[in-house]
PDB file of N, CA and C in Angstrom:
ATOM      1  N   UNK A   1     124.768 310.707   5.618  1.00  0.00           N
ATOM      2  CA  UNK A   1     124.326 310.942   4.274  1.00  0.00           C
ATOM      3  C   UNK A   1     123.087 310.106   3.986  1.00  0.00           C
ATOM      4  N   UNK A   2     122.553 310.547   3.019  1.00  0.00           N
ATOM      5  CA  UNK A   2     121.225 309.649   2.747  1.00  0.00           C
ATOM      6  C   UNK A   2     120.931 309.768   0.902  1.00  0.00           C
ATOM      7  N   UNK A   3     121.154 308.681   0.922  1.00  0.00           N
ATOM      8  CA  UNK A   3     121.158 308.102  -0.411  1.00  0.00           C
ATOM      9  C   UNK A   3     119.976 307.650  -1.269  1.00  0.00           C
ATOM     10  N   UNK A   4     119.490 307.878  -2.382  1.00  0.00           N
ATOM     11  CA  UNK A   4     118.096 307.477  -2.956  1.00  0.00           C
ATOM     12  C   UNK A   4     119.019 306.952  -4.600  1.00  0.00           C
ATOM     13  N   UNK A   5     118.916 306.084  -5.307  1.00  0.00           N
ATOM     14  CA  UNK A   5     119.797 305.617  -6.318  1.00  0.00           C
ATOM     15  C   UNK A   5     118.571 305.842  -7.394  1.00  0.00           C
ATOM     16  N   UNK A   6     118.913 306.738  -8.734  1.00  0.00           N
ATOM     17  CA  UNK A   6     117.877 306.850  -9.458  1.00  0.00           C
ATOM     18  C   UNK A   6     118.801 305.884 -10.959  1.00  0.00           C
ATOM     19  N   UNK A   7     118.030 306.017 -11.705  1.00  0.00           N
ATOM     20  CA  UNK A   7     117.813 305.594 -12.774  1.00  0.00           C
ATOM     21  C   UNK A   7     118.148 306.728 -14.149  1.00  0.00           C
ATOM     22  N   UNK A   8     118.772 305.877 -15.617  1.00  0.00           N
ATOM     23  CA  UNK A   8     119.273 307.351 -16.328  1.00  0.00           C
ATOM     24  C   UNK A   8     118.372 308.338 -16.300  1.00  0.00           C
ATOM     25  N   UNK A   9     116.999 307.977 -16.030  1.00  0.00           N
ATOM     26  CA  UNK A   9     115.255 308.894 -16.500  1.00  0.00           C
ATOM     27  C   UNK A   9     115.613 309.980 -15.381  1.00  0.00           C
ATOM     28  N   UNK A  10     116.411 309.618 -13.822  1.00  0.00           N
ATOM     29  CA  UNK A  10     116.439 310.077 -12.618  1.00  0.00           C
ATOM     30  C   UNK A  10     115.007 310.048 -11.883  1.00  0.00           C
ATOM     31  N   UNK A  11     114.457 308.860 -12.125  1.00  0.00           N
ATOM     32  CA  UNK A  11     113.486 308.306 -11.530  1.00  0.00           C
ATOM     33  C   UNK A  11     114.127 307.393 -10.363  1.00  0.00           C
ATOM     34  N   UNK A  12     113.596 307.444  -8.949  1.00  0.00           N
ATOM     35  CA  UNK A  12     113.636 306.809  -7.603  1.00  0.00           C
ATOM     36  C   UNK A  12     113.896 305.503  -7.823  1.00  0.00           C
ATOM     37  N   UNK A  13     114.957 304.368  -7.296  1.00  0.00           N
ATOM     38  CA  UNK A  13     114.608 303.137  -7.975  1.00  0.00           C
ATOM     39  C   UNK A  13     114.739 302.304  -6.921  1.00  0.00           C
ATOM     40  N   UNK A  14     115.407 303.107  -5.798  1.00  0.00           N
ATOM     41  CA  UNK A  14     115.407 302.209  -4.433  1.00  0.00           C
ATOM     42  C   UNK A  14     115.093 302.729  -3.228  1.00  0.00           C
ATOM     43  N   UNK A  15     115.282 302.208  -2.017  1.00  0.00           N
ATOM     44  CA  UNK A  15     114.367 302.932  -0.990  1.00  0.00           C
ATOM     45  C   UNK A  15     115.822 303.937  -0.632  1.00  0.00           C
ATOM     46  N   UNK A  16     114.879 304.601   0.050  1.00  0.00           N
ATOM     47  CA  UNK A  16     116.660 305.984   0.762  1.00  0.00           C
ATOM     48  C   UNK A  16     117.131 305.230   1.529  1.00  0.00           C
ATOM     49  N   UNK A  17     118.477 305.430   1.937  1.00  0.00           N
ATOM     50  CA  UNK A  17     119.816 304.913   2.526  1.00  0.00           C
ATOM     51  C   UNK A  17     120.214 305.646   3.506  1.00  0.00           C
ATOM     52  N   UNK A  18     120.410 305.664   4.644  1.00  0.00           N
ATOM     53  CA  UNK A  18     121.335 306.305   5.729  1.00  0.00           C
ATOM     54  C   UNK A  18     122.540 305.492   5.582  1.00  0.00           C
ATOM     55  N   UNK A  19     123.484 306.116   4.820  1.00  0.00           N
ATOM     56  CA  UNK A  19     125.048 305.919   4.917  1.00  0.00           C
ATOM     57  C   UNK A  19     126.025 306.471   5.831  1.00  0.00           C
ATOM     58  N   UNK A  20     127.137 305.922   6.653  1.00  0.00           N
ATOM     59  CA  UNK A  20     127.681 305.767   7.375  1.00  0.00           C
ATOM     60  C   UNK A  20     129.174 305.612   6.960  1.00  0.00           C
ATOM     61  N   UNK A  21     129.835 306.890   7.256  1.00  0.00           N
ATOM     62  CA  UNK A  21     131.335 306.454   7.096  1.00  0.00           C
ATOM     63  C   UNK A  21     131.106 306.728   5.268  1.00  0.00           C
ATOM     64  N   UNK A  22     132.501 306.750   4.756  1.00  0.00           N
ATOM     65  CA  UNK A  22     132.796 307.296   2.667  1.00  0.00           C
ATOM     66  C   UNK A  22     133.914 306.344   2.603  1.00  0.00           C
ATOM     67  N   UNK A  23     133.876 306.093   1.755  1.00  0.00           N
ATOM     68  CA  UNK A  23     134.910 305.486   0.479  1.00  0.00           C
ATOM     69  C   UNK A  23     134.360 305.585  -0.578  1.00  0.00           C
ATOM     70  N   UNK A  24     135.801 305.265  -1.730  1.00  0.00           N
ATOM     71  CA  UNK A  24     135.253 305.361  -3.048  1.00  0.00           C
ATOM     72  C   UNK A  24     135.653 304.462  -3.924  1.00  0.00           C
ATOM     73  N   UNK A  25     134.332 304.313  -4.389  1.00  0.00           N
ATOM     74  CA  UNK A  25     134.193 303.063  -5.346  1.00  0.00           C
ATOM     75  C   UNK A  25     134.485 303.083  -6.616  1.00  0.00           C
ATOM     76  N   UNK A  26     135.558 302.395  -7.203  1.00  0.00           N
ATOM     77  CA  UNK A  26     135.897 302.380  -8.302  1.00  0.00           C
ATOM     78  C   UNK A  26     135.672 301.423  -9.455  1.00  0.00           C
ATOM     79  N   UNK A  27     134.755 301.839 -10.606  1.00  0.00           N
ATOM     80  CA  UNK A  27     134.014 300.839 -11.549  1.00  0.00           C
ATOM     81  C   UNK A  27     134.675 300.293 -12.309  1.00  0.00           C
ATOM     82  N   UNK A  28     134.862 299.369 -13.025  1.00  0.00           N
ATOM     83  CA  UNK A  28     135.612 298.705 -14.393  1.00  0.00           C
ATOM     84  C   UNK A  28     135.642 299.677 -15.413  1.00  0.00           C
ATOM     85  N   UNK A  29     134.908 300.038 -15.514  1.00  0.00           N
ATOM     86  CA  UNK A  29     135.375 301.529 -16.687  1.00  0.00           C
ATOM     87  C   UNK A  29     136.394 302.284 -16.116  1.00  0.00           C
ATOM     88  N   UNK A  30     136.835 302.518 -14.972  1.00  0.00           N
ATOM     89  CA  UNK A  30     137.818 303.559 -14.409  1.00  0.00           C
ATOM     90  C   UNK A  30     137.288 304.417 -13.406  1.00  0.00           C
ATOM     91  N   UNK A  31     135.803 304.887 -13.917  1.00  0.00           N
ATOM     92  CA  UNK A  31     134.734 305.776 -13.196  1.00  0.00           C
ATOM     93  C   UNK A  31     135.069 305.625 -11.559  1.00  0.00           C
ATOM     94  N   UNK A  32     135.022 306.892 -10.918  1.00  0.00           N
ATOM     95  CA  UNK A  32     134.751 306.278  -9.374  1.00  0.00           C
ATOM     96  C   UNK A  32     133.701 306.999  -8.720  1.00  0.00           C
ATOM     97  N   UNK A  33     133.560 307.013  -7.782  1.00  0.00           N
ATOM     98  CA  UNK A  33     132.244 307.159  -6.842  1.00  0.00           C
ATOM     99  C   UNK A  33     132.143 307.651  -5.377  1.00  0.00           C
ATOM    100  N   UNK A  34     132.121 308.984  -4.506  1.00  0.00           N
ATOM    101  CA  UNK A  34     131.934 308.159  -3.557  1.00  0.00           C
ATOM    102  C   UNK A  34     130.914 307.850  -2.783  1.00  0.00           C
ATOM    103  N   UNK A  35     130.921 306.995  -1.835  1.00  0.00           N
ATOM    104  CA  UNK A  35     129.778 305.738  -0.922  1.00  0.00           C
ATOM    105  C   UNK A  35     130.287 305.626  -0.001  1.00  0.00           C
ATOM    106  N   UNK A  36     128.950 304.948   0.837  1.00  0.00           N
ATOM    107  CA  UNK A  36     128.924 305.023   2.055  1.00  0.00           C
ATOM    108  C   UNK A  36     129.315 303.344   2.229  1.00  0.00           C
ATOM    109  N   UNK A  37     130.357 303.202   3.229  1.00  0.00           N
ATOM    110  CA  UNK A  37     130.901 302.033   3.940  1.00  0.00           C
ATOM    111  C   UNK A  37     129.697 301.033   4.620  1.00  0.00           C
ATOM    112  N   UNK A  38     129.016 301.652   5.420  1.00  0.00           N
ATOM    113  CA  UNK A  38     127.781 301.113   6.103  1.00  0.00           C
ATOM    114  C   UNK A  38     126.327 301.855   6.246  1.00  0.00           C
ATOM    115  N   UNK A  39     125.193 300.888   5.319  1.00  0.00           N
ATOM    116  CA  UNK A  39     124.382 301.347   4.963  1.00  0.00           C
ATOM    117  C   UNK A  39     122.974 301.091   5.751  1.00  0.00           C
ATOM    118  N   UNK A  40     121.776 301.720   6.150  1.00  0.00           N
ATOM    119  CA  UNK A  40     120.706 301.025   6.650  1.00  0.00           C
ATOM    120  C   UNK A  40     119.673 301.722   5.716  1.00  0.00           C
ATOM    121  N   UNK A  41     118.799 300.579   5.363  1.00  0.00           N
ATOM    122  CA  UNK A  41     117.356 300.834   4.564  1.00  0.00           C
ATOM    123  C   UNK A  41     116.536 300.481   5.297  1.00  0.00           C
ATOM    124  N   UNK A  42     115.500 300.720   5.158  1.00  0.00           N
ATOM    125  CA  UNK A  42     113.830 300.478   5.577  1.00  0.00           C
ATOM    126  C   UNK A  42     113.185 299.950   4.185  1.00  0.00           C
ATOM    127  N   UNK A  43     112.610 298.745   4.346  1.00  0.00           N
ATOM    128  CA  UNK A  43     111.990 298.548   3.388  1.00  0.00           C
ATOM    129  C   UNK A  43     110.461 297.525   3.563  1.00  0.00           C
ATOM    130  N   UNK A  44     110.034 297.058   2.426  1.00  0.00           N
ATOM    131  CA  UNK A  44     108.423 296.301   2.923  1.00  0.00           C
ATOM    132  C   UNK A  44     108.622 295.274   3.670  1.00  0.00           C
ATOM    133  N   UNK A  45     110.028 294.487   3.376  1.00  0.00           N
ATOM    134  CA  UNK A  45     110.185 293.621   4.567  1.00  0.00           C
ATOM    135  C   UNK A  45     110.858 293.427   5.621  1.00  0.00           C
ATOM    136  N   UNK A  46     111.259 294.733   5.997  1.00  0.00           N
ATOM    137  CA  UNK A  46     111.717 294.301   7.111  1.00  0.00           C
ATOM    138  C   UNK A  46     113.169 296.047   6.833  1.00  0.00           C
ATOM    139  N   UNK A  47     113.984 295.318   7.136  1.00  0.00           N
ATOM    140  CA  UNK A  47     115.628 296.554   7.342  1.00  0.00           C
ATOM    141  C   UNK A  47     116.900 295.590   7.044  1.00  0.00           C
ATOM    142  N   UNK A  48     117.443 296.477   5.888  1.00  0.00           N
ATOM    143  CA  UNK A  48     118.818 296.247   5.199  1.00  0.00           C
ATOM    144  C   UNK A  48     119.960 296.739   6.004  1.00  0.00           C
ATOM    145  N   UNK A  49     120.650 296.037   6.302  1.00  0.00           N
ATOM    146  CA  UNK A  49     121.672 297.135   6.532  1.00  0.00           C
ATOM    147  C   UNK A  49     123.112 296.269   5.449  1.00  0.00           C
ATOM    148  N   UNK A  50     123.415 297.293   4.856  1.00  0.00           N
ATOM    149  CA  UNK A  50     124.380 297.093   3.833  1.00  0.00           C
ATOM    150  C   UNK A  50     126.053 297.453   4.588  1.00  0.00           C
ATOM    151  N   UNK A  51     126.918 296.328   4.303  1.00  0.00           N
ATOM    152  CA  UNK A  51     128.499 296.661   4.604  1.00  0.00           C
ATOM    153  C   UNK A  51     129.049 296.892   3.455  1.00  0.00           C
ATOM    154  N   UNK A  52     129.441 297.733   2.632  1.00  0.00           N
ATOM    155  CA  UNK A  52     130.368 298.073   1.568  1.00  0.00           C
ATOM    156  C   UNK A  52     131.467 297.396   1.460  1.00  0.00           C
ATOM    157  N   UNK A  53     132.315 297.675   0.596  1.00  0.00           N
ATOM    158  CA  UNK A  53     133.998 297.728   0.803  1.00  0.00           C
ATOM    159  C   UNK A  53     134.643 295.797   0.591  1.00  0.00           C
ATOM    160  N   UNK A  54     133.389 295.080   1.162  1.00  0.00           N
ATOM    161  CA  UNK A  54     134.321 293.888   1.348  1.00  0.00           C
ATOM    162  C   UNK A  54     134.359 292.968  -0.258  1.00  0.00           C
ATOM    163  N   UNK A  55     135.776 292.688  -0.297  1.00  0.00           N
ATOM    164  CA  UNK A  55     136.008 292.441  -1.593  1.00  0.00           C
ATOM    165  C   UNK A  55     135.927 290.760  -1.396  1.00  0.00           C
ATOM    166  N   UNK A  56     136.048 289.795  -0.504  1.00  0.00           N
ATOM    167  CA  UNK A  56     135.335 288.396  -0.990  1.00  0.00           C
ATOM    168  C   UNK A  56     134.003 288.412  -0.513  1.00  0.00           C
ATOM    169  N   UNK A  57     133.248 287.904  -1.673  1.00  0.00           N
ATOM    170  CA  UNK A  57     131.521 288.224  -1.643  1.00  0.00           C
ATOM    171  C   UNK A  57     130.910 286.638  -0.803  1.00  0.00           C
ATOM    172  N   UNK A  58     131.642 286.051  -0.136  1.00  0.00           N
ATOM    173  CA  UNK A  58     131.510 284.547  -0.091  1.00  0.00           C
ATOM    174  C   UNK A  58     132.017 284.943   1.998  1.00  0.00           C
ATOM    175  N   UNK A  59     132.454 286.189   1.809  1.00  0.00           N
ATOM    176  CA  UNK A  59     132.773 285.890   3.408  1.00  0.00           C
ATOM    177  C   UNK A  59     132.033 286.728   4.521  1.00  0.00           C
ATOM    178  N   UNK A  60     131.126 286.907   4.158  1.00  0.00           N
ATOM    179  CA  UNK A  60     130.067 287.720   4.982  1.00  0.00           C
ATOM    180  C   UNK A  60     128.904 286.645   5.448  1.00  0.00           C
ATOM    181  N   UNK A  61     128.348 285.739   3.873  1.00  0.00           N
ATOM    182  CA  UNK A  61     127.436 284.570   4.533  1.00  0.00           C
ATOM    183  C   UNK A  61     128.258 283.668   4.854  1.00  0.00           C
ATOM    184  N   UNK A  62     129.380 283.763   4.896  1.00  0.00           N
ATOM    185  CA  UNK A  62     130.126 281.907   5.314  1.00  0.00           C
ATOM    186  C   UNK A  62     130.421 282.181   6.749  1.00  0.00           C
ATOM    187  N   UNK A  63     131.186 283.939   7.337  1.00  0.00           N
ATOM    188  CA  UNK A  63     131.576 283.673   8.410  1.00  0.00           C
ATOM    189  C   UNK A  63     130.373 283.929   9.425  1.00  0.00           C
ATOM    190  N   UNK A  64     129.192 284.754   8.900  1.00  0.00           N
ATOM    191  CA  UNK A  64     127.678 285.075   9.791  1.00  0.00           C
ATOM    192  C   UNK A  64     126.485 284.757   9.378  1.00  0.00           C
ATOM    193  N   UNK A  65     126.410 284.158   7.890  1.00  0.00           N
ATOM    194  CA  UNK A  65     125.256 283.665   7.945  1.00  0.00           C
ATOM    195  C   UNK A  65     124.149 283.016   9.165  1.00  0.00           C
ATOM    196  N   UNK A  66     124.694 281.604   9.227  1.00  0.00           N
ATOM    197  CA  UNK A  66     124.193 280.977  10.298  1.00  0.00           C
ATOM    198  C   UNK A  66     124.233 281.336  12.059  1.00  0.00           C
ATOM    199  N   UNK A  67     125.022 282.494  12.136  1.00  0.00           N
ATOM    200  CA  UNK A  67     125.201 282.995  13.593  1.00  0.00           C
ATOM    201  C   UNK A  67     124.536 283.954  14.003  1.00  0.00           C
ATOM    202  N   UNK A  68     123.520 284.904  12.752  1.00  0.00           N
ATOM    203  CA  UNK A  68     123.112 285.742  12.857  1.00  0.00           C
ATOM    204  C   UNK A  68     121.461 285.593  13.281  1.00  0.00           C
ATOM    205  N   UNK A  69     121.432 284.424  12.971  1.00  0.00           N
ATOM    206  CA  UNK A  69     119.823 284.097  13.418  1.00  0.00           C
ATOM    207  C   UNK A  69     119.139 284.382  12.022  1.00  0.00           C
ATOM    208  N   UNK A  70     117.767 284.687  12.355  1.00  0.00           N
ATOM    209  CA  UNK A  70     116.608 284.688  11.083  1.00  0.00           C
ATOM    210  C   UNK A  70     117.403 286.215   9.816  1.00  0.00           C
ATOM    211  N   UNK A  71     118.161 285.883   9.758  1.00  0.00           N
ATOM    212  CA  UNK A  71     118.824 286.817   8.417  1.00  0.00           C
ATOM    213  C   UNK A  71     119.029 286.459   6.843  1.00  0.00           C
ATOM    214  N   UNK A  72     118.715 287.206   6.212  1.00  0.00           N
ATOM    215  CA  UNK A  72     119.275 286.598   5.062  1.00  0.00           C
ATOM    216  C   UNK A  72     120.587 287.780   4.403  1.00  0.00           C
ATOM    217  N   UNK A  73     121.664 286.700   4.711  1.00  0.00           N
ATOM    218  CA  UNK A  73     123.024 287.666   4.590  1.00  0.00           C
ATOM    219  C   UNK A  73     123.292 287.026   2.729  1.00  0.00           C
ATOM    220  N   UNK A  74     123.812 287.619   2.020  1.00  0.00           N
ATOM    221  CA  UNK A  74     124.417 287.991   1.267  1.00  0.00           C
ATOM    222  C   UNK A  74     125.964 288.758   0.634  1.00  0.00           C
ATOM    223  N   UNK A  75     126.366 289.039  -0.363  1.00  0.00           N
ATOM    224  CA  UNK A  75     127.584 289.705  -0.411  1.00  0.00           C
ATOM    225  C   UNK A  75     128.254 290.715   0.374  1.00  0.00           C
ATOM    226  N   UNK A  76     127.460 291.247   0.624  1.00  0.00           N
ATOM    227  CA  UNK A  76     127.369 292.462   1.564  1.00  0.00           C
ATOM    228  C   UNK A  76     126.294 293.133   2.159  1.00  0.00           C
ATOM    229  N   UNK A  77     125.594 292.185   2.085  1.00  0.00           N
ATOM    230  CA  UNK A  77     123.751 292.860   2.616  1.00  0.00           C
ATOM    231  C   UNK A  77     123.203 291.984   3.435  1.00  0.00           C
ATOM    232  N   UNK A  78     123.116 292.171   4.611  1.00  0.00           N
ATOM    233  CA  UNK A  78     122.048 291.754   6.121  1.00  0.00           C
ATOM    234  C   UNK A  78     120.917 292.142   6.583  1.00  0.00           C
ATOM    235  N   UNK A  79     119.448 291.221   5.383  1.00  0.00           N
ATOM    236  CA  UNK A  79     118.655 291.392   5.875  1.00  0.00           C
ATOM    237  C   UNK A  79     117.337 291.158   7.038  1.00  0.00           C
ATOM    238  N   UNK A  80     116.970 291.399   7.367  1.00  0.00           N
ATOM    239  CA  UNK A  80     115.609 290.790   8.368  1.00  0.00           C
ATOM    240  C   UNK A  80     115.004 291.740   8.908  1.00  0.00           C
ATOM    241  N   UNK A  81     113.460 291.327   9.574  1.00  0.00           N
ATOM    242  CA  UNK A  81     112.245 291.684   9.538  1.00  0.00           C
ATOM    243  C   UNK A  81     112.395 292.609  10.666  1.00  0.00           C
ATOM    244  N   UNK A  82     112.678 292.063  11.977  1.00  0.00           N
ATOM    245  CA  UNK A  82     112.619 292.945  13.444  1.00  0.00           C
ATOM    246  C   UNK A  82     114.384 292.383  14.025  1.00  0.00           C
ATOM    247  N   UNK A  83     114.578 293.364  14.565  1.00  0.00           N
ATOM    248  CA  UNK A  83     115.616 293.272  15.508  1.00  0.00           C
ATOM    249  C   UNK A  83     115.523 292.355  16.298  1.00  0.00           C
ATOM    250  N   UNK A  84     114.070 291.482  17.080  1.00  0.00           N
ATOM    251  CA  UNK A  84     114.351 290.973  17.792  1.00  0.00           C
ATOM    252  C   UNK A  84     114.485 289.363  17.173  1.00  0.00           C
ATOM    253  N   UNK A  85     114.347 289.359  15.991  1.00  0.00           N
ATOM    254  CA  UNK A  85     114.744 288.332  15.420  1.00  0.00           C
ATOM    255  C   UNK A  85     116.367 287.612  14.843  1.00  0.00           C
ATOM    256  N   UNK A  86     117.228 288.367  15.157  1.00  0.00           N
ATOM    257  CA  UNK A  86     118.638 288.771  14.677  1.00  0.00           C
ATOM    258  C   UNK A  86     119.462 288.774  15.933  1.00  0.00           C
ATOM    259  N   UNK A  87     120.476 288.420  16.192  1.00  0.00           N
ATOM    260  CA  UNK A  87     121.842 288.662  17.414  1.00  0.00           C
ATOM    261  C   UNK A  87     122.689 289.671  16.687  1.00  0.00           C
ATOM    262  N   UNK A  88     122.107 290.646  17.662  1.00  0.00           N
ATOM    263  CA  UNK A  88     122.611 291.972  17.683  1.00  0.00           C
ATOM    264  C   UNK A  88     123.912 292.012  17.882  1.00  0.00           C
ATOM    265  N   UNK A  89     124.882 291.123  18.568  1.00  0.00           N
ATOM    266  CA  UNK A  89     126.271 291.281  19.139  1.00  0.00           C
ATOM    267  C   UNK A  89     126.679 290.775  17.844  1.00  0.00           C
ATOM    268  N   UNK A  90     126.150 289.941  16.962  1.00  0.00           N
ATOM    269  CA  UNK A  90     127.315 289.475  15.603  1.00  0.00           C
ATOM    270  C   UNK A  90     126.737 290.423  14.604  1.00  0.00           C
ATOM    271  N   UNK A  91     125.238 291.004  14.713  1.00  0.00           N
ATOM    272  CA  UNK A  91     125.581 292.156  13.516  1.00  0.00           C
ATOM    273  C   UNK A  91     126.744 293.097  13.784  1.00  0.00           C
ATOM    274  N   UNK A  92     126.387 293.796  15.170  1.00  0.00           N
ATOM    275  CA  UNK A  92     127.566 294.960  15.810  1.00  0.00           C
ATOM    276  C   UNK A  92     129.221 294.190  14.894  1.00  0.00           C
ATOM    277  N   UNK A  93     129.588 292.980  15.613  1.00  0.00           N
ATOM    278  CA  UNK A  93     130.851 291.806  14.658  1.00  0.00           C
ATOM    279  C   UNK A  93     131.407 292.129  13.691  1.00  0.00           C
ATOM    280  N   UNK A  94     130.075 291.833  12.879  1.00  0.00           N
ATOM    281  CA  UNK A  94     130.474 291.742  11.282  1.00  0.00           C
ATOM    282  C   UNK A  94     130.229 293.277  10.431  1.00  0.00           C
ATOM    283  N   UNK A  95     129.551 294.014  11.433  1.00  0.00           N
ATOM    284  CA  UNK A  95     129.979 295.943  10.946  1.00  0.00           C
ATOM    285  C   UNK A  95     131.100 295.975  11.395  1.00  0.00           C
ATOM    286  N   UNK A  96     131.797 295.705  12.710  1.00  0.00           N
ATOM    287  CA  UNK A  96     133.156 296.192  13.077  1.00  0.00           C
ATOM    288  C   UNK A  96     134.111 295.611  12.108  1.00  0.00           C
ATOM    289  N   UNK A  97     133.639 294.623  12.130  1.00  0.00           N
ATOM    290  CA  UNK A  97     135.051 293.775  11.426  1.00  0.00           C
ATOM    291  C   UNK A  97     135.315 293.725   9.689  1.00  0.00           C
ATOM    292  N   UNK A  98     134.456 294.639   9.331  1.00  0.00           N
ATOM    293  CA  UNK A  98     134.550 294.556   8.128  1.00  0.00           C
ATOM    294  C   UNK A  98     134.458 295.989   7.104  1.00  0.00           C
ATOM    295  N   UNK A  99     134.485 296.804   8.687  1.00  0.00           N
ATOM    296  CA  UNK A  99     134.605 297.631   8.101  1.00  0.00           C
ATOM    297  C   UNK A  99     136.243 298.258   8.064  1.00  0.00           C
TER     298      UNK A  99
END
């Protein structure tokens, strides 16, 4: 699937998404959704690849931050510039294992 997230105007607001794998996301209003589990963007700096689904936002940079090399991990988002800057065997890791 490939994902572009607009805005109420339905103006473009982020780069497109190659999503991987569905679940569905369910909002505090009740609303649900469905989304893609594992995500990759292209963007000006470099490539996102987004893990969905994981509900502590504290265990993606605590258990790969520092193992992943030049990344900047977040709640669920692993970013950096080139592949060859990144260890490919703990991104592959932390997609398997969390998904």
């Amino acid at each position: 699937m490939v994902f572009r997230r607009k805005d109420n105007k339905g103006k473009i607001v982020s780069n497109p998404q190659i999503g991987y794998g569905l679940q569905t996301i369910k909002y505090t209003d009740g609303k649900t959704k469905e989304f893609f589990q594992i995500g990759i963007s292209a963007n000006s700096t470099g490539i996102s690849v987004y893990i969905m689904g994981i509900e502590n936002k504290k265990y993606l940079p605590e258990t790969y931050g520092e193992k992943i090399c030049k990344a900047s991990v977040t709640g669920y988002c692993i970013k950096f510039k080139t592949l060859k800057e990144i260890n490919i065997e703990i991104l592959e890791k932390a997609i398997r294992e969390c998904v």
